[in-house]
C-alpha atoms as a PDB file:
ATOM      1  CA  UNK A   1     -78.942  37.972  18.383  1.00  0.00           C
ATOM      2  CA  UNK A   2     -82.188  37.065  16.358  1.00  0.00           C
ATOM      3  CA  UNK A   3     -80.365  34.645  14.624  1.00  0.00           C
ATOM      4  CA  UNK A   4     -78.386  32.976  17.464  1.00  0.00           C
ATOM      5  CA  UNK A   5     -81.673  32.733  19.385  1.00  0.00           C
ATOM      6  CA  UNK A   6     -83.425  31.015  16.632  1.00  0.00           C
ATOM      7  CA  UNK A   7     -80.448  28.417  15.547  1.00  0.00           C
ATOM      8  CA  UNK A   8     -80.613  27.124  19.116  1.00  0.00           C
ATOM      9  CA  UNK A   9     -84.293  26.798  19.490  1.00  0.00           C
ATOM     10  CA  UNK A  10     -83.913  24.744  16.369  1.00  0.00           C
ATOM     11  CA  UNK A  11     -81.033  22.849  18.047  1.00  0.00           C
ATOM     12  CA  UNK A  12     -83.616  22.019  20.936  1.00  0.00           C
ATOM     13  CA  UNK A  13     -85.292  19.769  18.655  1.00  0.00           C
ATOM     14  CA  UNK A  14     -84.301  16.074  18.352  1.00  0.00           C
ATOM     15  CA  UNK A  15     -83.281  16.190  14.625  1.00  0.00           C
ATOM     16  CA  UNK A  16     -84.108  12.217  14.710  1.00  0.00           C
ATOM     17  CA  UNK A  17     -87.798  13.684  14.527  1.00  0.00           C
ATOM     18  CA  UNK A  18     -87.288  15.337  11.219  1.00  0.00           C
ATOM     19  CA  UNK A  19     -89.433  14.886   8.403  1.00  0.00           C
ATOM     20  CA  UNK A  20     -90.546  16.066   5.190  1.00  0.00           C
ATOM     21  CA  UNK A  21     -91.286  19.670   4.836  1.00  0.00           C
ATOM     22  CA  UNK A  22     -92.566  22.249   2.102  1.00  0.00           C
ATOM     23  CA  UNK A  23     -93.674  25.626   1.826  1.00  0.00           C
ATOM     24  CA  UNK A  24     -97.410  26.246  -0.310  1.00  0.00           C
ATOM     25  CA  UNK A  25     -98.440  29.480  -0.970  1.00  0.00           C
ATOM     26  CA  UNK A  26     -97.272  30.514   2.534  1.00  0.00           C
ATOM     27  CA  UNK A  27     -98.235  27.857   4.316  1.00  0.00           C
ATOM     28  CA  UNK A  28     -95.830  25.586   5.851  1.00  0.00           C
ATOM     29  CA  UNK A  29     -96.565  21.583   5.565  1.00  0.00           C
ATOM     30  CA  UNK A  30     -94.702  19.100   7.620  1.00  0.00           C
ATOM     31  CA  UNK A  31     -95.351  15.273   7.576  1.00  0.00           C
ATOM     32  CA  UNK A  32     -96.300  13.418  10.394  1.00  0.00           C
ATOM     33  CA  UNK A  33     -93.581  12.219  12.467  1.00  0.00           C
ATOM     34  CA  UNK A  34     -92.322   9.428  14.831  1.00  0.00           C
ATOM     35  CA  UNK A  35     -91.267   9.853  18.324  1.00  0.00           C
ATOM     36  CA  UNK A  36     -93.710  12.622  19.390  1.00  0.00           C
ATOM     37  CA  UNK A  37     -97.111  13.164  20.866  1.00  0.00           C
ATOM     38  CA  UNK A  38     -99.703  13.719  18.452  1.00  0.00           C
ATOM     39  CA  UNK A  39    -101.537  16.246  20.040  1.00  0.00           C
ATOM     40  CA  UNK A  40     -97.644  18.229  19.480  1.00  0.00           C
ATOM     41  CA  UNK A  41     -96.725  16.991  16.510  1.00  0.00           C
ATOM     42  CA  UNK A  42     -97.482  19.821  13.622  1.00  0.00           C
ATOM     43  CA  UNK A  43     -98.827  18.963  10.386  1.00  0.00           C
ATOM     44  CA  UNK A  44     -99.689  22.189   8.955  1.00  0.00           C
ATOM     45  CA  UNK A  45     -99.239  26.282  10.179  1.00  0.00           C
ATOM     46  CA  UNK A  46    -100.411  29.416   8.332  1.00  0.00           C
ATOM     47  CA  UNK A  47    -101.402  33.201   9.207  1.00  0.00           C
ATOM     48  CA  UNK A  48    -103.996  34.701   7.067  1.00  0.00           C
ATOM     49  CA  UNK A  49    -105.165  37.838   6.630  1.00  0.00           C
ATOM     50  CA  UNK A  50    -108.606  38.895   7.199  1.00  0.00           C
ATOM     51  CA  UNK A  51    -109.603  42.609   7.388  1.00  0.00           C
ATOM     52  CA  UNK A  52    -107.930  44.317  10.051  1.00  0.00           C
ATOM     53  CA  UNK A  53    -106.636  40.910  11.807  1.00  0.00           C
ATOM     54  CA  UNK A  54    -104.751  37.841  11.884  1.00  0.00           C
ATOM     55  CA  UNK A  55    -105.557  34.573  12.052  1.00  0.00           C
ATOM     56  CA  UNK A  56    -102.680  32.500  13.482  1.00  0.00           C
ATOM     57  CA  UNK A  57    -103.170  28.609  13.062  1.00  0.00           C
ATOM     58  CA  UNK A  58    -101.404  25.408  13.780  1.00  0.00           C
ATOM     59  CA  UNK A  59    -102.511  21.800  12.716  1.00  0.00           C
ATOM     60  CA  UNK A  60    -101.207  19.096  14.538  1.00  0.00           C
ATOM     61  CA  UNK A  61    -101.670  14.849  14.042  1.00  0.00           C
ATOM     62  CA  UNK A  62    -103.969  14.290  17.036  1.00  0.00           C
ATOM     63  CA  UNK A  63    -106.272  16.864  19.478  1.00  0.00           C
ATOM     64  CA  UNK A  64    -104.819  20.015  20.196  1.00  0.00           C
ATOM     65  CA  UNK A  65    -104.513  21.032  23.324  1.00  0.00           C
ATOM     66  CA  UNK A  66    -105.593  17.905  24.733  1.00  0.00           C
ATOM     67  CA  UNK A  67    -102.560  17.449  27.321  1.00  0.00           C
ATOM     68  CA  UNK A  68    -101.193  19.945  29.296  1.00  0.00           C
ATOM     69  CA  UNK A  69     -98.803  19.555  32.427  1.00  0.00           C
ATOM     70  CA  UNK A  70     -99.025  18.216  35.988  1.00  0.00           C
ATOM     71  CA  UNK A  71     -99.108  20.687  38.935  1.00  0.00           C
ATOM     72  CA  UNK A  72     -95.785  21.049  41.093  1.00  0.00           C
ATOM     73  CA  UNK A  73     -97.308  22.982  43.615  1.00  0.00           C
ATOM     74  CA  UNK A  74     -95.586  25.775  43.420  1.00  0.00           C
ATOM     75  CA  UNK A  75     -93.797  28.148  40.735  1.00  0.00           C
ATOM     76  CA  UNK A  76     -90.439  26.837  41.060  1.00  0.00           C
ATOM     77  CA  UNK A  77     -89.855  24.404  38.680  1.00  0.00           C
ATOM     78  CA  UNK A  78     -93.119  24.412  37.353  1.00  0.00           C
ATOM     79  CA  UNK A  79     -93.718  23.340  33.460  1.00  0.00           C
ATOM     80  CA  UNK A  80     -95.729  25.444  30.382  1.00  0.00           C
ATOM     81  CA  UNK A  81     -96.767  23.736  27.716  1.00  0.00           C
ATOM     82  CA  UNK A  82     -96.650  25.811  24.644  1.00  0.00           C
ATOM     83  CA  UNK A  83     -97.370  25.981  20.794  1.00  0.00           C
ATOM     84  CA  UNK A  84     -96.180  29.150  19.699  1.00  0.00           C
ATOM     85  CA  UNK A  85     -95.360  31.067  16.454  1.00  0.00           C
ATOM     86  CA  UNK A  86     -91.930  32.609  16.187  1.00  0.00           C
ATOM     87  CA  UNK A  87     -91.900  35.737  13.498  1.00  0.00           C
ATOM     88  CA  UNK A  88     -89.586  38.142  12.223  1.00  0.00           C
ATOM     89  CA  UNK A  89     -91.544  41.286  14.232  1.00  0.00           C
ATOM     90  CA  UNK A  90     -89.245  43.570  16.049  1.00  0.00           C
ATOM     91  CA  UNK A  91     -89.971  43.865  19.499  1.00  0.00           C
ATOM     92  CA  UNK A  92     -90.958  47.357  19.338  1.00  0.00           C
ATOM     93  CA  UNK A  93     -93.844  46.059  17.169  1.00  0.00           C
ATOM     94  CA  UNK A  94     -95.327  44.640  20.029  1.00  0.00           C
ATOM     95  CA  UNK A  95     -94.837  47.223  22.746  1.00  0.00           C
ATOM     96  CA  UNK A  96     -91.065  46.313  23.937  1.00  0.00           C
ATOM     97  CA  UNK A  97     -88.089  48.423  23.306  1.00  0.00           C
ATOM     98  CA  UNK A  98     -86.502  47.326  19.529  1.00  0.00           C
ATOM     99  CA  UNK A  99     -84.345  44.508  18.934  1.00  0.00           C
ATOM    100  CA  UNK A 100     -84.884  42.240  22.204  1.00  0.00           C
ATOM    101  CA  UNK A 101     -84.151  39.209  21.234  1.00  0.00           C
ATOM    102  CA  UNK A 102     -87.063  37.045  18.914  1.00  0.00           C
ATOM    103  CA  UNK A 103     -90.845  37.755  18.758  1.00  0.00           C
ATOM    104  CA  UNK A 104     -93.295  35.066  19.356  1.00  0.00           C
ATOM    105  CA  UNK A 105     -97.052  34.257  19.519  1.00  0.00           C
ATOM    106  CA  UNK A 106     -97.503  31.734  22.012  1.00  0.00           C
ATOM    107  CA  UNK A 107    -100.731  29.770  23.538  1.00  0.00           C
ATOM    108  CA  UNK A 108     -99.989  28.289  26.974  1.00  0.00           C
ATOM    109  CA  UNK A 109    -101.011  26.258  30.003  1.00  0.00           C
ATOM    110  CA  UNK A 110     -99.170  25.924  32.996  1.00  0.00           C
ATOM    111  CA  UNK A 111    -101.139  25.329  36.208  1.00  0.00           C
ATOM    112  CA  UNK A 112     -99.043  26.361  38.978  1.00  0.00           C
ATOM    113  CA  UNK A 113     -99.440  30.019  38.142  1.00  0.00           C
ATOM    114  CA  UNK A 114    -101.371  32.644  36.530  1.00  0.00           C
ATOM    115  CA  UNK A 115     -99.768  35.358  34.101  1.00  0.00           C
ATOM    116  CA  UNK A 116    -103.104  36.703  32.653  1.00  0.00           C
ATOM    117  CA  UNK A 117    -103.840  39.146  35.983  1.00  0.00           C
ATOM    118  CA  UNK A 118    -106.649  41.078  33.650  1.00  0.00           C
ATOM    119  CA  UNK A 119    -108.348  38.293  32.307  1.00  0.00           C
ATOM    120  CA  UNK A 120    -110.812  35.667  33.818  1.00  0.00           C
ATOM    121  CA  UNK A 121    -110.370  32.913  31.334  1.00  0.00           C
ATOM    122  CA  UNK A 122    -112.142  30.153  33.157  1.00  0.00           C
ATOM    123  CA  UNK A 123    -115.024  33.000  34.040  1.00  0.00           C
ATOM    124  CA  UNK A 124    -115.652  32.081  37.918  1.00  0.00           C
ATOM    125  CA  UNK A 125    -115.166  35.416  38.776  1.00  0.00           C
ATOM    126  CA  UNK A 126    -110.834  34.806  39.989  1.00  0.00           C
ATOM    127  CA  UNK A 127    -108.884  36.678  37.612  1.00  0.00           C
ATOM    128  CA  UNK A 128    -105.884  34.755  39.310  1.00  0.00           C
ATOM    129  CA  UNK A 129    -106.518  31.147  39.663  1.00  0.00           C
ATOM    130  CA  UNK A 130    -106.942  30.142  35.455  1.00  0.00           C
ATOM    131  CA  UNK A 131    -103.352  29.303  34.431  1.00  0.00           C
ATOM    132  CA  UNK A 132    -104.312  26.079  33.116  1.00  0.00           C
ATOM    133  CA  UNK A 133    -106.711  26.944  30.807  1.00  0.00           C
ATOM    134  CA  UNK A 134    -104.947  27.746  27.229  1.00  0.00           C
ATOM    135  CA  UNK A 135    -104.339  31.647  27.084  1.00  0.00           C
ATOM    136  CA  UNK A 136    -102.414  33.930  24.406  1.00  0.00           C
ATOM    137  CA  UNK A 137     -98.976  36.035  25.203  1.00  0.00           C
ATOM    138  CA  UNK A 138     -96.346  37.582  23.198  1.00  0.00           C
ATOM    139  CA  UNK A 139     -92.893  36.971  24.139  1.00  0.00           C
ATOM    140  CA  UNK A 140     -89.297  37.486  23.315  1.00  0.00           C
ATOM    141  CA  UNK A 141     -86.822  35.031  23.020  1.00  0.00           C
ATOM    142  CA  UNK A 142     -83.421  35.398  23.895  1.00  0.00           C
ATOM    143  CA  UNK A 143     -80.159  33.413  24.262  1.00  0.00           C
ATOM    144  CA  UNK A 144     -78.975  32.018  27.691  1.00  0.00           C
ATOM    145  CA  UNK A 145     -76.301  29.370  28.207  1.00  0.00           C
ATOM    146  CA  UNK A 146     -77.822  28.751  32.219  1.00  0.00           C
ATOM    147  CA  UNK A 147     -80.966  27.348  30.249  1.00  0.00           C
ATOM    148  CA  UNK A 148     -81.609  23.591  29.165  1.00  0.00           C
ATOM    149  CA  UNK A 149     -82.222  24.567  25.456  1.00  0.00           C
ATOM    150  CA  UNK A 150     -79.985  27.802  25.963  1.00  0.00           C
ATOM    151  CA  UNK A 151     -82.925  30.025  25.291  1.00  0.00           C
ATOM    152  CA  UNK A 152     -85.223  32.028  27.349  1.00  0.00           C
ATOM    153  CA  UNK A 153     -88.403  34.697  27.640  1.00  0.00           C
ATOM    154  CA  UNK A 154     -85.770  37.772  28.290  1.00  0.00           C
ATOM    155  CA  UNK A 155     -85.640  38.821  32.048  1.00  0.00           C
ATOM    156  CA  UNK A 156     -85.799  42.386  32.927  1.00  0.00           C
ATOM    157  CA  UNK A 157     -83.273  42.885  35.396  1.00  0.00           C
ATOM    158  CA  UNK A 158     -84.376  44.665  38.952  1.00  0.00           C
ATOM    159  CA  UNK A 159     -84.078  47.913  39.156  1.00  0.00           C
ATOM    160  CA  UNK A 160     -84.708  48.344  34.912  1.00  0.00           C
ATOM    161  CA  UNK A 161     -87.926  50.061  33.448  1.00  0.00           C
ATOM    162  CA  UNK A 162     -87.847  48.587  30.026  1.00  0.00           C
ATOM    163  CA  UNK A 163     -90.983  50.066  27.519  1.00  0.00           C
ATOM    164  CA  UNK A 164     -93.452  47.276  28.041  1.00  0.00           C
ATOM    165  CA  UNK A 165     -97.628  47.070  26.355  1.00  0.00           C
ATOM    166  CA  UNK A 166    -100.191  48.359  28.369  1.00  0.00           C
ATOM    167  CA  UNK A 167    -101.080  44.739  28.649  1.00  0.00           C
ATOM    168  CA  UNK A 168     -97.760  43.869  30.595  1.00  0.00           C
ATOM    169  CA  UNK A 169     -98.407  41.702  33.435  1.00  0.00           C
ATOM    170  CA  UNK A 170     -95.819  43.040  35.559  1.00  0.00           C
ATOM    171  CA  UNK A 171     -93.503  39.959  35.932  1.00  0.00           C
ATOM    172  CA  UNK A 172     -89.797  40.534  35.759  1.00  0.00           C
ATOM    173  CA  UNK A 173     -89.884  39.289  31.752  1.00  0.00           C
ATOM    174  CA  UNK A 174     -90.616  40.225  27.930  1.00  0.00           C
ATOM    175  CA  UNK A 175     -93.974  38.932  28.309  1.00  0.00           C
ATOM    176  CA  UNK A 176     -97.302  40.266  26.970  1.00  0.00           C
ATOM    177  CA  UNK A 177    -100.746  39.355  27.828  1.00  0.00           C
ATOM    178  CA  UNK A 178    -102.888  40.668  25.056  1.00  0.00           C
ATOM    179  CA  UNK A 179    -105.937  38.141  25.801  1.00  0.00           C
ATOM    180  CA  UNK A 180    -106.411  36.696  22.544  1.00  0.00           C
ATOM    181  CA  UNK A 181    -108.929  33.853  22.755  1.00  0.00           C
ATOM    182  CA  UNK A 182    -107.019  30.738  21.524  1.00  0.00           C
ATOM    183  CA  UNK A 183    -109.653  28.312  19.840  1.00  0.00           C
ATOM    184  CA  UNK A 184    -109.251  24.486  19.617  1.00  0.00           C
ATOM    185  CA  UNK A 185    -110.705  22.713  17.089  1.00  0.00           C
ATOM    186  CA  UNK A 186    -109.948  19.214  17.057  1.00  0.00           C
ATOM    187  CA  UNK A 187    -106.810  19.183  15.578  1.00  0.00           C
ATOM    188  CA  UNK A 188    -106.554  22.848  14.807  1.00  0.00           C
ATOM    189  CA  UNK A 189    -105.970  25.780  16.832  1.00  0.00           C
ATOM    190  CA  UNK A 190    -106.335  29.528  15.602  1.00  0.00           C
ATOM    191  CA  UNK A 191    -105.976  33.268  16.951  1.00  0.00           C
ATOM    192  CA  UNK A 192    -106.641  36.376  15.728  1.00  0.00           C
ATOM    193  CA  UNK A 193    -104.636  39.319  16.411  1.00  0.00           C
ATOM    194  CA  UNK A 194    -105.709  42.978  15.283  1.00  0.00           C
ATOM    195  CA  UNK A 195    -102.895  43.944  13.121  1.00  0.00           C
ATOM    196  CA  UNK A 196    -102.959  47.303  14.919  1.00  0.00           C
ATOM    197  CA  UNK A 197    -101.599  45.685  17.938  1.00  0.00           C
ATOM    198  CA  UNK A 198     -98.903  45.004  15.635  1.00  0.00           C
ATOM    199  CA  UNK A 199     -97.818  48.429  14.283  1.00  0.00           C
ATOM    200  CA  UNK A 200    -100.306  47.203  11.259  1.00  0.00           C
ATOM    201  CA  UNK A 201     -97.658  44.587  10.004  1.00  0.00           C
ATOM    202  CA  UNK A 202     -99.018  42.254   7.997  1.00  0.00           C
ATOM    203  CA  UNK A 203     -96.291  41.305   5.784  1.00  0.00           C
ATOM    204  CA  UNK A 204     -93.683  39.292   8.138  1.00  0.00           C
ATOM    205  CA  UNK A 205     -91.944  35.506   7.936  1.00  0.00           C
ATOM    206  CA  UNK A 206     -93.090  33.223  10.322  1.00  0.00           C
ATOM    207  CA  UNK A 207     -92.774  29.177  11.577  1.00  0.00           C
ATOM    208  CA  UNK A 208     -94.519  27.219  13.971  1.00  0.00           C
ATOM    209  CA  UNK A 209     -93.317  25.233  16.838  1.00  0.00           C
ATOM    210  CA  UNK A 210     -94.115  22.894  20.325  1.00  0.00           C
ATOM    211  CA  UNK A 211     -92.598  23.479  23.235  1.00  0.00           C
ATOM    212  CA  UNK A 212     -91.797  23.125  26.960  1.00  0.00           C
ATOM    213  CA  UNK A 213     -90.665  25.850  29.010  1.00  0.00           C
ATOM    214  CA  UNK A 214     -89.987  25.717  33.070  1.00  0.00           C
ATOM    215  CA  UNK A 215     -89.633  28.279  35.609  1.00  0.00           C
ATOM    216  CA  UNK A 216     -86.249  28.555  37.307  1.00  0.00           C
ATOM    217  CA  UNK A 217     -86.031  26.092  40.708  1.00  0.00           C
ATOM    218  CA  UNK A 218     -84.883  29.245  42.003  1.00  0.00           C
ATOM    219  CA  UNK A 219     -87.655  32.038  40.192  1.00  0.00           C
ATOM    220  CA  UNK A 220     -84.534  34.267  39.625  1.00  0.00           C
ATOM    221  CA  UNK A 221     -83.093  35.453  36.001  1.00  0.00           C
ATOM    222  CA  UNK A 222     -83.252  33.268  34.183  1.00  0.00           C
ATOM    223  CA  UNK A 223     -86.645  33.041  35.229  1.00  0.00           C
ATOM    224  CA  UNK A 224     -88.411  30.985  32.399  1.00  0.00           C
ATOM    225  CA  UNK A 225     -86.335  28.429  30.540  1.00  0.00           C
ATOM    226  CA  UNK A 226     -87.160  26.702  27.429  1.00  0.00           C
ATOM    227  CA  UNK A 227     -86.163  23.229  28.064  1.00  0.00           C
ATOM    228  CA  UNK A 228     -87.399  20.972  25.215  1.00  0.00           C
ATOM    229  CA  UNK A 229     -88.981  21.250  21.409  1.00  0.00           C
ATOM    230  CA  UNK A 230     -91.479  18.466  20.549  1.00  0.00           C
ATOM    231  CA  UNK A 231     -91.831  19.793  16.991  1.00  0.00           C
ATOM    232  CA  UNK A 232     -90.460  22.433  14.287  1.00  0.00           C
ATOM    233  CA  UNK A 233     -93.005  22.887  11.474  1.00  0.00           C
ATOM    234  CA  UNK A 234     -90.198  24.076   9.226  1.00  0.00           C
ATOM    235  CA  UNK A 235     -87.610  21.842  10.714  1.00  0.00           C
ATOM    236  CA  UNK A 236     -84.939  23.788  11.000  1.00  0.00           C
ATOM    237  CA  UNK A 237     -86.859  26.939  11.853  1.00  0.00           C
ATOM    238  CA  UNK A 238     -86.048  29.338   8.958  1.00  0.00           C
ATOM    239  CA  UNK A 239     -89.026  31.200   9.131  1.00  0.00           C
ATOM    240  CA  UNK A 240     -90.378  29.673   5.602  1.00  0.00           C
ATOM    241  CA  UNK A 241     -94.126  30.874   6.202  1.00  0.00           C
ATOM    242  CA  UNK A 242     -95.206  34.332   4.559  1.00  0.00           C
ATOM    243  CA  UNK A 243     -98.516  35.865   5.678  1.00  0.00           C
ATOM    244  CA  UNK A 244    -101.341  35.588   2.977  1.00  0.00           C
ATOM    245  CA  UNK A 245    -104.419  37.391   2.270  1.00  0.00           C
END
């Protein structure tokens, strides 16, 4: 399923986008290419280990972070702009039951919505109005034909009681919300996960991506779509990267 899941996500992506890519020391280098925003196109991913975390990094041509997408009004239909690391973790490293579907880091901003119900991450004191302001969740990826891209965050069908984190924010999906500060830097962004949220992992595959997902018109399974790729760091997402100390 891991496999199938990642082959489409990689089918997503306009292949008239690829360009050069190489692997150093871990890292995984892409040049800069036509056709896509620079503030999505990736240039450069790693994850480094320091002490008892990770730091989890993208490089991209222009700002990062600097667009994000326009209110609907409502959930249905509503966009999420993503840049997000898929990994070989199991999903039972990160709290779920094992082998779900595909693990991923991913920093988001959608702002019809707020997913982050124990967090206040534009501190005015409303844990439940900061969906647009770039937060941190672990997902799992999963293979569904009623999707644009034919890939999903895996529902949890009603009536199921799946193992979920602590941090679960009780929607009806393999979603996490671990609040790990993302941090922009120009045309970086990082996070750092504690390896023990992790089951102390430290020695897993990895690739970096952008990425649009949308919320079903109807909010019902499938329940968040991915509908487009701007970029594949690897290109064809094999998973080149290797964690380095």
């Amino acid at each position: 399923m891991k496999k199938t899941a990642l082959v489409l996500l990689a089918l997503s992506f306009s292949t008239s986008a690829i360009a050069h890519q190489d692997v150093h020391e871990g890292h995984i280098v892409s040049d800069k290419k036509d056709g896509i925003s620079p503030t999505f196109d990736i240039v450069h991913a790693k994850v480094v280990k320091n002490g008892t975390s990770l730091t989890f990094q993208t490089a991209v041509v222009g700002e990062a972070g600097k667009e994000k997408p326009e209110s609907v009004g409502q959930l249905a239909g509503s966009e999420v702009y993503s840049y997000v690391w898929p990994t070989a973790l199991n999903s039972a490293d990160i709290g779920f039951d094992k082998d779900k579907g595909v693990v991923a880091l991913a920093v988001t901003a959608h702002p019809d919505f707020d997913d982050t119900p124990r967090y206040d991450e534009n501190r005015d004191g409303d844990n439940a109005n900061d969906g647009n302001v770039w937060h941190s969740h672990w997902v799992v990826l999963t293979e569904d034909k009623l999707c644009p891209g034919g890939l999903k965050v895996r529902d949890i069908p009603k009536g199921a009681s799946p193992t979920v984190p602590l941090t679960w924010p009780e929607l009806p999906i393999y979603i996490d919300s671990p609040g790990y500060e993302p941090h922009f830097a120009k045309t970086e962004l990082t996070v750092d996960v504690p390896t023990k949220d992790i089951q102390f992992k430290d020695n897993f595959n990895f690739d970096a991506v952008t990425a649009v997902l949308k919320v079903n018109d109807s909010v019902h399974n499938p329940l968040l779509c991915v509908t487009g790729v701007d970029d594949i760091a690897s290109g064809d997402l094999s998973l080149p990267g290797v964690v380095k100390r």
